[in-house]
Protein backbone atom coordinates (compact mmCIF):
# COMPACT_ATOMS: atom_id res chain seq x y z
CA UNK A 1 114.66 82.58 58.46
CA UNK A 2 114.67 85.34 61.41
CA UNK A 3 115.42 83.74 64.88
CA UNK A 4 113.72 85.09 67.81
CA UNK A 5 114.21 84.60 71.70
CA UNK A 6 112.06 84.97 74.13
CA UNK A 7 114.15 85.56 77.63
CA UNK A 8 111.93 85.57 80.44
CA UNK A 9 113.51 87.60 82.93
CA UNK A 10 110.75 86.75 86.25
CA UNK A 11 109.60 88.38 88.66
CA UNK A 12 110.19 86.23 91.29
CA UNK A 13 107.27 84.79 92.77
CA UNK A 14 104.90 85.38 89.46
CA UNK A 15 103.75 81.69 88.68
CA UNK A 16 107.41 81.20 86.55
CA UNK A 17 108.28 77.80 88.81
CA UNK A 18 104.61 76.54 87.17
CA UNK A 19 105.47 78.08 83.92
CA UNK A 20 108.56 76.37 83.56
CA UNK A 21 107.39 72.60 84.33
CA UNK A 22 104.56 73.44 82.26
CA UNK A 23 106.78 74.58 79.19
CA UNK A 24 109.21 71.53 79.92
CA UNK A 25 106.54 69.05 79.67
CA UNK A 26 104.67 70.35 76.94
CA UNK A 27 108.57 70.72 74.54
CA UNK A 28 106.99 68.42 71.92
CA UNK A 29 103.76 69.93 71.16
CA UNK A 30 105.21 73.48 71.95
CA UNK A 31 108.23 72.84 68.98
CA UNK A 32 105.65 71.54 66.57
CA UNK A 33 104.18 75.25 67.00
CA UNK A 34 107.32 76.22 66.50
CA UNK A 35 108.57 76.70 70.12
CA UNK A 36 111.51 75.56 71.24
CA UNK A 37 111.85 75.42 75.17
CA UNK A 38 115.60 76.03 76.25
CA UNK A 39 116.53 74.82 79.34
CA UNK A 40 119.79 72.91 81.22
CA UNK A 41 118.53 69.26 81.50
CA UNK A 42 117.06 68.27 84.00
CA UNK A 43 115.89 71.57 85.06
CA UNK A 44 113.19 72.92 83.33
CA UNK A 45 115.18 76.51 83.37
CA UNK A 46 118.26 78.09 82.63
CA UNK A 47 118.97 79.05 86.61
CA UNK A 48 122.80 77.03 85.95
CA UNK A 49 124.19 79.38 83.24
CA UNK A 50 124.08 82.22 86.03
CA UNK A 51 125.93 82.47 89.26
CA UNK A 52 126.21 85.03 92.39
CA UNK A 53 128.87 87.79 91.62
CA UNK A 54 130.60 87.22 94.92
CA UNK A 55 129.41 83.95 96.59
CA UNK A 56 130.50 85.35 100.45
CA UNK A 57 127.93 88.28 100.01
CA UNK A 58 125.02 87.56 97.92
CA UNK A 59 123.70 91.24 98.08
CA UNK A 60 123.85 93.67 96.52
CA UNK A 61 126.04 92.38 94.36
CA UNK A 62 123.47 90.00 92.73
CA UNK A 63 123.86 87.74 90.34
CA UNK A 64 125.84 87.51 86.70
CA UNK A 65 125.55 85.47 83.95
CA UNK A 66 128.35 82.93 84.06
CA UNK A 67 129.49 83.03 80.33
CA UNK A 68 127.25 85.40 78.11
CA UNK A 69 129.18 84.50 74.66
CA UNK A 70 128.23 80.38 75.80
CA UNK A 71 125.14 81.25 77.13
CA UNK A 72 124.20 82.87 73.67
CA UNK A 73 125.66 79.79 71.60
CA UNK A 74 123.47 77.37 73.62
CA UNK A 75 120.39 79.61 73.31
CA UNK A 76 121.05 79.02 69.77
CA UNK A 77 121.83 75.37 69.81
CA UNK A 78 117.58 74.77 69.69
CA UNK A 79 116.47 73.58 66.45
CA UNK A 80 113.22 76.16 66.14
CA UNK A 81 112.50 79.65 64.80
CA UNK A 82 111.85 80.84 67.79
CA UNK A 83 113.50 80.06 71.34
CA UNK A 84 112.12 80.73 74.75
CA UNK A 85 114.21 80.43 78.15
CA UNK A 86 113.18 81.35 81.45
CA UNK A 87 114.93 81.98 84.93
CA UNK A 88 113.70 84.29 87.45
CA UNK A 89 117.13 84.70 88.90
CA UNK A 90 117.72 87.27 85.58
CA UNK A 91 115.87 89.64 87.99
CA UNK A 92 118.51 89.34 90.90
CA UNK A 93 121.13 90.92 88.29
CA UNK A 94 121.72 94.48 89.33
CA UNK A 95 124.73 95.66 87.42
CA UNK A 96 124.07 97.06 84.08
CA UNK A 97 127.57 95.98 82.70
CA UNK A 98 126.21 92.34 82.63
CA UNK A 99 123.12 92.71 80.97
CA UNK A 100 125.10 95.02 78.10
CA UNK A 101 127.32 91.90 77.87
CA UNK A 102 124.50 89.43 77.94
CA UNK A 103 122.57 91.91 74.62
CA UNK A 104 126.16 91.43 73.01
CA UNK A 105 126.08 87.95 72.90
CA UNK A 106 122.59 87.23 72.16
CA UNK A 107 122.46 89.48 69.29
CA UNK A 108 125.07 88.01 67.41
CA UNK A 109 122.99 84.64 67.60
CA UNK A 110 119.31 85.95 67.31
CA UNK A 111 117.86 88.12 64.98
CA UNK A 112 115.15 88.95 67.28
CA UNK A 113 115.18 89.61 71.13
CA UNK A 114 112.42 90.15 73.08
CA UNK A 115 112.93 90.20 77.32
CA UNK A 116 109.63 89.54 79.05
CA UNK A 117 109.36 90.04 82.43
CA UNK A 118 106.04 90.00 85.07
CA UNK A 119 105.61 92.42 88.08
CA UNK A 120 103.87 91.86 91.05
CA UNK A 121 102.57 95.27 93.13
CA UNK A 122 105.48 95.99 95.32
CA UNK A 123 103.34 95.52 98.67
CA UNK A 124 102.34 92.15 97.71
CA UNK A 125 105.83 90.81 95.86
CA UNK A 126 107.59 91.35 99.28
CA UNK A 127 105.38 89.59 101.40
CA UNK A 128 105.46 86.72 98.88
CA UNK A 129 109.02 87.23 98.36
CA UNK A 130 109.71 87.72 101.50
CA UNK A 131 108.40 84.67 102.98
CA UNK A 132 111.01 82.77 100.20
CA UNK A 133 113.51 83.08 102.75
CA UNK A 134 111.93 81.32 105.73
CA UNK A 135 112.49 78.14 102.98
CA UNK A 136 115.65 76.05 102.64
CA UNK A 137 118.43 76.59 100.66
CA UNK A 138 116.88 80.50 99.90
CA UNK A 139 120.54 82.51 100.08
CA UNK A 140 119.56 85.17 97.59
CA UNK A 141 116.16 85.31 99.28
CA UNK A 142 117.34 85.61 102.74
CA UNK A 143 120.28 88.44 102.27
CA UNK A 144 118.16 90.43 100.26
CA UNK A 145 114.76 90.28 102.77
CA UNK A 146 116.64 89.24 105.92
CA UNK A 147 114.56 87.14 108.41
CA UNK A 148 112.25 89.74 110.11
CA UNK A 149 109.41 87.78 111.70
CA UNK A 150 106.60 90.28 110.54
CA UNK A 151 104.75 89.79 106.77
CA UNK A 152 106.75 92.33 105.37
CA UNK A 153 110.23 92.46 105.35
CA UNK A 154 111.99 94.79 108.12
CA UNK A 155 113.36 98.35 106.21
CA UNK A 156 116.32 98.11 103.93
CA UNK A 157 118.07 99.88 101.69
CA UNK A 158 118.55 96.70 99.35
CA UNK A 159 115.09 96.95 98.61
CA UNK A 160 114.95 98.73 96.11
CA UNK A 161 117.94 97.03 93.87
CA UNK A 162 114.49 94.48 93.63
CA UNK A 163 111.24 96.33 94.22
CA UNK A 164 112.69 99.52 91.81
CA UNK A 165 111.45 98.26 88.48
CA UNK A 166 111.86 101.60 86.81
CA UNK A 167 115.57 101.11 87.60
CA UNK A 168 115.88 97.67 87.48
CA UNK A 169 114.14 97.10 84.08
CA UNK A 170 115.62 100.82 82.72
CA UNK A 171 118.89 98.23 82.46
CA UNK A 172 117.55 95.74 80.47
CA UNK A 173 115.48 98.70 78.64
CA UNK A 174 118.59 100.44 78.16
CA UNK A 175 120.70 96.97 76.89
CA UNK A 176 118.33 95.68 74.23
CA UNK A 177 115.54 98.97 74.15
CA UNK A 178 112.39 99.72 74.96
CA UNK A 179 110.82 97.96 71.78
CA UNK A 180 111.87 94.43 72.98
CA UNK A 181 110.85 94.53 76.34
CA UNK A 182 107.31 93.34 77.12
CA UNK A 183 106.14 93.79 80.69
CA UNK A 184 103.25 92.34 81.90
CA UNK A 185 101.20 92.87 85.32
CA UNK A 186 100.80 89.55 87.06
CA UNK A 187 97.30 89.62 88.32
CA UNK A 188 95.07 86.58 87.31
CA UNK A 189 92.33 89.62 86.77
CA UNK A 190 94.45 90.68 83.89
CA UNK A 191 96.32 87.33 82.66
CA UNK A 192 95.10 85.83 79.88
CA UNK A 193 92.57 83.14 81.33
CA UNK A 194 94.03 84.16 84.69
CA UNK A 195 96.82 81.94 84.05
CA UNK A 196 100.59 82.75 83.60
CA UNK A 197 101.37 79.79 81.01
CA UNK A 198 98.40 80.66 78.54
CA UNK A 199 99.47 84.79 78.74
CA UNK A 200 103.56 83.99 77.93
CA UNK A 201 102.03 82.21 75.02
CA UNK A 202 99.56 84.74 74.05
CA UNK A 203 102.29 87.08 73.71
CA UNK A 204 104.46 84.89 71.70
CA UNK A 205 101.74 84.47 69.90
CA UNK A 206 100.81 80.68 69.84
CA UNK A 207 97.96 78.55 71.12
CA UNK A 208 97.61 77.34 74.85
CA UNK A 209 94.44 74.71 73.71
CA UNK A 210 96.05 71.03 74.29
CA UNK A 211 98.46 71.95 76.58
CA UNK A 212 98.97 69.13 79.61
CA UNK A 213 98.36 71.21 82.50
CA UNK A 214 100.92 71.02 85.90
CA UNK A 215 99.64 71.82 89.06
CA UNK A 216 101.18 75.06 90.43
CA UNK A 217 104.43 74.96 92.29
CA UNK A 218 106.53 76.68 94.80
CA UNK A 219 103.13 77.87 96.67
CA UNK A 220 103.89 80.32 99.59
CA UNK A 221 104.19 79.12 103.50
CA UNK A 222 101.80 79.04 106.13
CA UNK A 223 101.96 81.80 108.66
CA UNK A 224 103.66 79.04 111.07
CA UNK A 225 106.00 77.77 108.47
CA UNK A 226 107.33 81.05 107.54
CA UNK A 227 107.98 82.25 110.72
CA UNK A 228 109.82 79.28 112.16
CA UNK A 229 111.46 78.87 108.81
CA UNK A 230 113.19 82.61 109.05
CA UNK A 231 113.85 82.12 112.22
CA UNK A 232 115.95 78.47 111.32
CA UNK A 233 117.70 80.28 108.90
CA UNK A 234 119.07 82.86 110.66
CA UNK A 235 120.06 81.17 113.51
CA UNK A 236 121.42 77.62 111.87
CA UNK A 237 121.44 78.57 108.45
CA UNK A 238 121.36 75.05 108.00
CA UNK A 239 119.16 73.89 104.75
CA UNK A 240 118.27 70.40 106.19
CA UNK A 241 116.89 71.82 109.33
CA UNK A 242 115.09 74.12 108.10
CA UNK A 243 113.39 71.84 105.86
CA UNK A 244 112.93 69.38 108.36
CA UNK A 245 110.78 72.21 110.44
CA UNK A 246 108.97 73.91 108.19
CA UNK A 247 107.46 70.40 107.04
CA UNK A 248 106.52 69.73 110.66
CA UNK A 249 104.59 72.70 111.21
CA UNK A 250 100.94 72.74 110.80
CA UNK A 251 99.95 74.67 107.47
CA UNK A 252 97.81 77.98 108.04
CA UNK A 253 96.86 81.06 106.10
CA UNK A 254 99.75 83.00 105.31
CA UNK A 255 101.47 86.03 107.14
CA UNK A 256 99.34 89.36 105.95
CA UNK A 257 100.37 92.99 107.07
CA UNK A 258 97.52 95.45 107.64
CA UNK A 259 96.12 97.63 104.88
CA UNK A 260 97.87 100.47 106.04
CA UNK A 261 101.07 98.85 106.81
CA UNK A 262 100.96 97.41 102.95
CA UNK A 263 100.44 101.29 101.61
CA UNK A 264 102.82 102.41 103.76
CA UNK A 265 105.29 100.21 102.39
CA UNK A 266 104.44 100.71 98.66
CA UNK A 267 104.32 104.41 99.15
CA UNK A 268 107.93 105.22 98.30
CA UNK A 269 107.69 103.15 95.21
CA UNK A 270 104.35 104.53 93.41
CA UNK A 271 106.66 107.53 91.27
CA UNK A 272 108.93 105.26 89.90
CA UNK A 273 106.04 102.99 89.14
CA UNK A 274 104.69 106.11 87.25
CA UNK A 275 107.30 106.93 85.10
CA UNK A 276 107.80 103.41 83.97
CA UNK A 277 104.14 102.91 83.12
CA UNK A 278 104.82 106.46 81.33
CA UNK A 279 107.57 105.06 79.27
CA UNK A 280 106.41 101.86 78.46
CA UNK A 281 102.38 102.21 78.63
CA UNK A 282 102.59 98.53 80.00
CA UNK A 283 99.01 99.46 82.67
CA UNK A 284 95.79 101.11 82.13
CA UNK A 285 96.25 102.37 85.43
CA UNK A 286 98.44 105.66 85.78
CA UNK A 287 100.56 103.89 88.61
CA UNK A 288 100.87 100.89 87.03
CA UNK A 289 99.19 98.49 89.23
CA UNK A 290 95.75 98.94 91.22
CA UNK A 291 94.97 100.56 94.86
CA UNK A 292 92.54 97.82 95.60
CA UNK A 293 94.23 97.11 99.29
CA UNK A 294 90.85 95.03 100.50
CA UNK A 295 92.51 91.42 100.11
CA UNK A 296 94.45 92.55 103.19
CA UNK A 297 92.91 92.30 106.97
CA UNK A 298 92.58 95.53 109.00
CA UNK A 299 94.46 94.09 111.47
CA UNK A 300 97.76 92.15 110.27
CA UNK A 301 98.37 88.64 111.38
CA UNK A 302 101.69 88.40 111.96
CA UNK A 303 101.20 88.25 115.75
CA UNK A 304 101.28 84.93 117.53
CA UNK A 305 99.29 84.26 120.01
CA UNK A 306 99.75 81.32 122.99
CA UNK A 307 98.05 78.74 120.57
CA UNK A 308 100.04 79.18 117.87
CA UNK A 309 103.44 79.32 120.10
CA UNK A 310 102.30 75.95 121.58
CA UNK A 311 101.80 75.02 118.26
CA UNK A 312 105.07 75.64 116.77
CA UNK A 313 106.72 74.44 119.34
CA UNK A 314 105.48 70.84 119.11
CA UNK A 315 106.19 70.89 115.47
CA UNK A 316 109.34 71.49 116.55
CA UNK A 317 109.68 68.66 118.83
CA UNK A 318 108.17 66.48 116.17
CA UNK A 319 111.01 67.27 113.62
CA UNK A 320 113.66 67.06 116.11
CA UNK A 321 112.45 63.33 117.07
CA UNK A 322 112.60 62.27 113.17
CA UNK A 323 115.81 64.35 112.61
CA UNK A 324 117.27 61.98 115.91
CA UNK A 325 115.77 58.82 114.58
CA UNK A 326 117.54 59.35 111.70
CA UNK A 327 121.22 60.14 112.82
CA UNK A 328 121.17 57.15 115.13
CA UNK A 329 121.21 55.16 111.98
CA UNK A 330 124.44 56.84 110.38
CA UNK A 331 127.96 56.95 112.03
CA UNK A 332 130.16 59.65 110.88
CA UNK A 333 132.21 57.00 108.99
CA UNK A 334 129.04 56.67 106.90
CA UNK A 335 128.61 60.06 106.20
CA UNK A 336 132.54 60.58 105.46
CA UNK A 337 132.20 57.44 102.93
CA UNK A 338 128.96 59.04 101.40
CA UNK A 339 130.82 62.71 100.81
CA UNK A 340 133.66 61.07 99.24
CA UNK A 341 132.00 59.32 97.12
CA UNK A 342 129.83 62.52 95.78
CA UNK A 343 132.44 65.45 96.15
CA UNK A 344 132.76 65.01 92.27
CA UNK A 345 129.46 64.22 91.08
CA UNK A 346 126.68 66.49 93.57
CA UNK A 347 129.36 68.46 95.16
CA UNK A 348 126.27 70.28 97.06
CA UNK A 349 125.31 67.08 98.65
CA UNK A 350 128.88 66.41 99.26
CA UNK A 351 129.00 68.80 101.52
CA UNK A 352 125.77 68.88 103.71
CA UNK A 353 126.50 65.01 104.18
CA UNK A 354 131.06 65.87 105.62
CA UNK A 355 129.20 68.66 107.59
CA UNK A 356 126.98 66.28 109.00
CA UNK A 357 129.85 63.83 109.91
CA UNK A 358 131.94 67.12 110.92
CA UNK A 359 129.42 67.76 113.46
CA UNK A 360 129.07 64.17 115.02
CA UNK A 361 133.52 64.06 114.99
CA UNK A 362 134.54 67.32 115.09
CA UNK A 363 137.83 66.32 115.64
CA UNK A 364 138.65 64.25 112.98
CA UNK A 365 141.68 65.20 110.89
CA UNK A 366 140.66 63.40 107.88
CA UNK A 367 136.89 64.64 108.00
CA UNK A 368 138.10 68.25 108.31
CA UNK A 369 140.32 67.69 105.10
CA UNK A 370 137.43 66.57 103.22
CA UNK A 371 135.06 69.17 104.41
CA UNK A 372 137.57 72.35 103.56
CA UNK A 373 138.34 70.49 100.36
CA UNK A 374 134.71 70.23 99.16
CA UNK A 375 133.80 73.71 100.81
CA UNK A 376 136.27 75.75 98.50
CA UNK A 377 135.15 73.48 95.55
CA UNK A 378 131.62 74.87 95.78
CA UNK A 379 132.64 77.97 96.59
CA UNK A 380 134.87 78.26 93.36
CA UNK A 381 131.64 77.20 91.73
């Protein structure tokens, strides 16, 4: 019997939050086609088997995988011929060290190894990506794209540990070679179907036909949302207000550059696009993706005008008077109670809830305790 795993590696922001529901409700039909769907229950991905490098400065350090050689033995652990397991944070790892230690361990368990990965034109994965950051709980997101109020992201030189994919995916080309890795384009012109769940199947090679279909997830923000989103996070960097604001804002068209401000940006990218495309033949077109530029306005949109202002700012007011209503209802005791009782259990939740209570007694020697206690736990994490 040969064993063979399918890692899906992302993009970010290329359908894989739709393809992995999809995947994790279909596991019965898919392992009667002889599919087995790999994931850490209840997520329908792998995302807890990998963890920032250095947790006090997301970039560019990146990501890691936590523990390749356990990793590999619960890859392994499915009961099928062939084994697929998907987590776009695999593209956030930008040290080649860990994916040569990641090929190590899978090989020893698989026969077969085959790293997929789908790439978005570099213009139009930052504005996407971009945007990610405006939402709660986004750290990776937010250090790597920072909180520029504009569609694209403002100029940095931690760009291109993302939006480099001859580099980036030279590492994983490098680790397992250039015969396992499959890249795809992620255009719905191209997909099979123009749908990311029937092409990863297609090129496994199974059937799509049956499938119970989940309606797409993780869709981008509104212009509105975004912007008071990035703004949220950079000046709170506090994951229940954000959320609590970007729901109250009215939902619009999203942020867009301008034509010219979107070639501009991909510009520096197009020759490494090239010479992966050369290596790889992964695009009928010589630059791997198309020059079609006309989905974006002449003009960007990224401006506000005195509508949209007045706009944001009773959205604003609207989640403030909820977030008010709310608090009046909890005493810090309640909240201390609550993190104590969680600090074991949802350490994550733990904490939001003794911050909360930190912030209504700041004072309060037993609350600090607790909140340094649970803070270093997470950390560690």
């Amino acid at each position: 019997m040969t064993r063979r795993l399918w890692l899906h590696i992302g993009s970010h922001k290329t359908g894989t939050s739709s393809l992995q529901v999809t995947l994790r409700a279909n596991e019965a039909l898919l392992l009667d086609r002889g599919l087995g769907v790999a994931r850490s229950a209840p997520w329908p991905h792998v995302h807890p088997h990998l963890a920032h490098v250095n947790p006090a400065q997301v970039m560019p350090e990146g990501f890691k995988i936590r523990d390749p050689v356990e990793f590999a033995r619960f890859l392994a652990s499915f009961d099928s011929d062939t084994v697929i397991a998907s987590s776009e944070n695999f593209a956030f790892i930008f040290q080649q060290a860990a994916i040569d230690d990641l090929a190590s361990a899978l090989t020893k368990q698989f026969d077969e190894v085959r790293i997929l990965a789908y790439l978005r034109r570099q213009d139009r994965h930052a504005v996407s990506h971009h945007q990610e950051g405006a939402k709660h709980d986004r750290m990776a997101e937010s250090a790597l794209w920072g909180h520029g109020l504009h569609a694209l992201p403002d100029p940095s030189p931690l760009h291109r540990l993302y939006l480099d994919y001859d580099q980036r995916l030279g590492m994983w080309e490098k680790a397992f070679g250039s015969e396992n890795l499959v890249v795809r384009i992620f255009d719905r012109n191209l997909l099979k179907d123009g749908d990311i769940v029937a092409d990863v199947l297609d090129v496994i090679g199974l059937s799509h036909e049956g499938l119970e279909r989940i309606p797409d997830r993780n869709v981008s923000l509104g212009r509105l949302q975004a912007k008071v989103g990035h703004i949220a996070n950079a000046t709170l960097a506090d994951d229940i207000m954000t959320r609590c604001l970007v729901e109250a804002m009215p939902v619009e068209d999203r942020m867009a550059p301008s034509r010219d401000q979107a070639r501009a940006f991909l510009h520096p990218y197009l020759e490494g696009n090239r010479r992966l495309n050369d290596r790889l033949t992964i695009s009928a077109a010589p630059a791997l993706f198309n020059d079609d530029f006309s989905d974006y306005p002449e003009i960007g949109n990224d401006e506000l005008d005195e509508a949209a202002c007045v706009a944001a700012l009773q959205g604003t007011i609207v989640a403030l008077g909820r977030r008010a209503t709310t608090l009046q209802a909890l005493s810090a005791d309640d909240l201390k109670l609550a993190a104590h009782a969680l600090q074991g259990s949802n350490p994550d939740a733990a904490l939001r809830l003794i911050r909360a209570a930190h912030s209504l007694r700041p004072h309060g020697p037993y609350i600090q305790k607790l909140l340094t206690r649970i803070e270093a736990s997470v950390l560690k994490d």
